[in-house]
Protein backbone atom coordinates (compact mmCIF):
# COMPACT_ATOMS: atom_id res chain seq x y z
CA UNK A 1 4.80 10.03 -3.00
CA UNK A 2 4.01 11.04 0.69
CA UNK A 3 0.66 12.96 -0.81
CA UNK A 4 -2.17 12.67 1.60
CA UNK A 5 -4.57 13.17 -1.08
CA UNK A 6 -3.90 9.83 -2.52
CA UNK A 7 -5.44 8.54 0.24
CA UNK A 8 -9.09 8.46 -0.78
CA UNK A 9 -8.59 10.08 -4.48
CA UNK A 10 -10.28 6.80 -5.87
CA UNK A 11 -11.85 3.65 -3.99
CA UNK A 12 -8.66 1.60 -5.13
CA UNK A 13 -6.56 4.14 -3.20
CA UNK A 14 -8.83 3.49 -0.07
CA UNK A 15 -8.61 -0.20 -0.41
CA UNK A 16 -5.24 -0.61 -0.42
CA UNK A 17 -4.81 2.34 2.43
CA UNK A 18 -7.26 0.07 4.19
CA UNK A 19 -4.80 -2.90 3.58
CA UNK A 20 -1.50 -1.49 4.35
CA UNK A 21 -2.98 0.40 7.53
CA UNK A 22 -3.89 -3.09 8.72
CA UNK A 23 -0.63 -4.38 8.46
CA UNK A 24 0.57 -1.31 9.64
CA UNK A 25 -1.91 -1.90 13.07
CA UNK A 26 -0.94 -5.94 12.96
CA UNK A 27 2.89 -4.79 13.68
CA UNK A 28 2.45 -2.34 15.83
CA UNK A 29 0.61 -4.53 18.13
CA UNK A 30 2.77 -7.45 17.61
CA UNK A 31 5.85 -5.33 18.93
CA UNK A 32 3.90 -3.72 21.78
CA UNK A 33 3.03 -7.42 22.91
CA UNK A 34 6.63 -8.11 22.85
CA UNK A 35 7.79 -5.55 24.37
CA UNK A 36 4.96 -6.54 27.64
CA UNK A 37 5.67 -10.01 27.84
CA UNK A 38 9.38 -9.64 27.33
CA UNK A 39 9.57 -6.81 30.04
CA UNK A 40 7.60 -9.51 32.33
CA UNK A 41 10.45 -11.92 31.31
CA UNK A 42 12.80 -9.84 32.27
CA UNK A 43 11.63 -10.46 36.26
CA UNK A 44 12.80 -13.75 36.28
CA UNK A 45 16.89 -14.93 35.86
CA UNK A 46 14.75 -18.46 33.91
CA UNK A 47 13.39 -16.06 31.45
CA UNK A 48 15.89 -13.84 30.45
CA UNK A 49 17.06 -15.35 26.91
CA UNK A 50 13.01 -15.76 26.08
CA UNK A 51 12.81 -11.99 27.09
CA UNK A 52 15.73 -10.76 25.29
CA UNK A 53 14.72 -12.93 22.44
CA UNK A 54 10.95 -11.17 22.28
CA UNK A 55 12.57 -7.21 22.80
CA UNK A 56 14.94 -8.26 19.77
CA UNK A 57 11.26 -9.56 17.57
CA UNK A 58 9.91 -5.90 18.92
CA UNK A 59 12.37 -4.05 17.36
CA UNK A 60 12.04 -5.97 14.41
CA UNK A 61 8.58 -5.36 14.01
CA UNK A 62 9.31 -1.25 14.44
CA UNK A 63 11.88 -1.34 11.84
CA UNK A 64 9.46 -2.61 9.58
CA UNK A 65 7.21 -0.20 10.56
CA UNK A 66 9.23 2.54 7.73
CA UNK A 67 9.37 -0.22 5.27
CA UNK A 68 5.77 -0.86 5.07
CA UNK A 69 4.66 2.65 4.76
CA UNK A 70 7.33 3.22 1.97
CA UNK A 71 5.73 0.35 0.21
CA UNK A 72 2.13 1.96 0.59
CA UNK A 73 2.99 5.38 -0.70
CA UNK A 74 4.55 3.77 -3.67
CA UNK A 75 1.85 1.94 -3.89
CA UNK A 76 -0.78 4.61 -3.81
CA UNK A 77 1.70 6.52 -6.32
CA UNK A 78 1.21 3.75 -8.80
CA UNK A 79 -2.38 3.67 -9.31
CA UNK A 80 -3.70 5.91 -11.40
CA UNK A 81 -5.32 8.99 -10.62
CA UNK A 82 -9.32 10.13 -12.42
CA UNK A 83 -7.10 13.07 -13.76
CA UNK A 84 -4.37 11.16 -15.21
CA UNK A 85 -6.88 9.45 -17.79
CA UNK A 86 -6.58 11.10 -21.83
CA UNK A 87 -8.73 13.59 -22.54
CA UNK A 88 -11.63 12.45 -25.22
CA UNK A 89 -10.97 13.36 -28.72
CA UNK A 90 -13.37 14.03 -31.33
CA UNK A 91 -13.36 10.87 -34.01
CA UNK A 92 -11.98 12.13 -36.80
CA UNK A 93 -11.55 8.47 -38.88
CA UNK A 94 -9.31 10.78 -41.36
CA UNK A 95 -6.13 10.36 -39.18
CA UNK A 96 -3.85 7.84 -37.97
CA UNK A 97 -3.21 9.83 -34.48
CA UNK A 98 -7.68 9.36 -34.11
CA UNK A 99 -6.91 5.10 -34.61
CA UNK A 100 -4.27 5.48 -31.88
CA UNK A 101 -6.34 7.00 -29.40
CA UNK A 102 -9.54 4.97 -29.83
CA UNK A 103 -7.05 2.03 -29.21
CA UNK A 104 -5.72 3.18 -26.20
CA UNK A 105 -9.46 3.87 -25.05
CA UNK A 106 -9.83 0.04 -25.82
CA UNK A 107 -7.49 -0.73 -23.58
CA UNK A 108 -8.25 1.38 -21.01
CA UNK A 109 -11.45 0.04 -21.14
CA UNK A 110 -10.72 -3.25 -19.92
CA UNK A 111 -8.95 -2.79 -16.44
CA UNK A 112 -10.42 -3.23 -13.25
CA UNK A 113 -12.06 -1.02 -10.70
CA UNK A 114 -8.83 -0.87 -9.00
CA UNK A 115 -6.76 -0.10 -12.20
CA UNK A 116 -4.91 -3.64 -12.59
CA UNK A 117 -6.12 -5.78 -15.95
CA UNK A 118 -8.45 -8.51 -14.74
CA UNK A 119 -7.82 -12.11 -15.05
């Protein structure tokens, strides 16, 4: 986790960075925007509780802030890597361990650009 290169190391990986950075961008100017208005609030005696209320949803949204970056890096970790795949074997229909592998090819076969088996 935390490995910068699993950034863009397939499109998948830059799809969900896309994703998660746009959360990541939706919070952070969701708590800036609370911070404004509630510091405006704060001018009048009337709009104190609103104000307080609105600094409290700002820090909120930058304690999230960790927990949604934690969730994209193990995110990112979990996909799989072009390295990670088996290496091809020769097909040798004489042993079982040959059968084994052309399975798992099989199955590898049938996921999705993004590594998840389609529906």
């Amino acid at each position: 986790m935390f490995r910068p290169h699993l950034f863009a190391a397939t499109p998948a990986h830059e799809r969900l960075y896309g994703i998660y950075e746009r959360i990541y961008t939706c919070i952070d100017v969701t708590a800036a925007w609370c911070f404004v208005i509630g510091s405006v609030m704060f001018f009048s005696e009337d709009w104190l509780t609103p104000g307080t209320w609105l600094f409290l949803v700002g820090s909120l949204c930058f304690a999230a802030k960790p927990t949604v970056r934690f969730l994209r890096e193990y995110h990112l970790a979990s996909l799989p890597l072009p390295e990670d795949e088996a290496p091809s074997t020769s097909r040798d229909a004489g042993t079982a361990d040959a059968g084994k592998a052309d399975a798992g090819k099989a199955d590898a076969g049938n996921l999705g650009a993004d590594g998840a088996v389609p529906r």
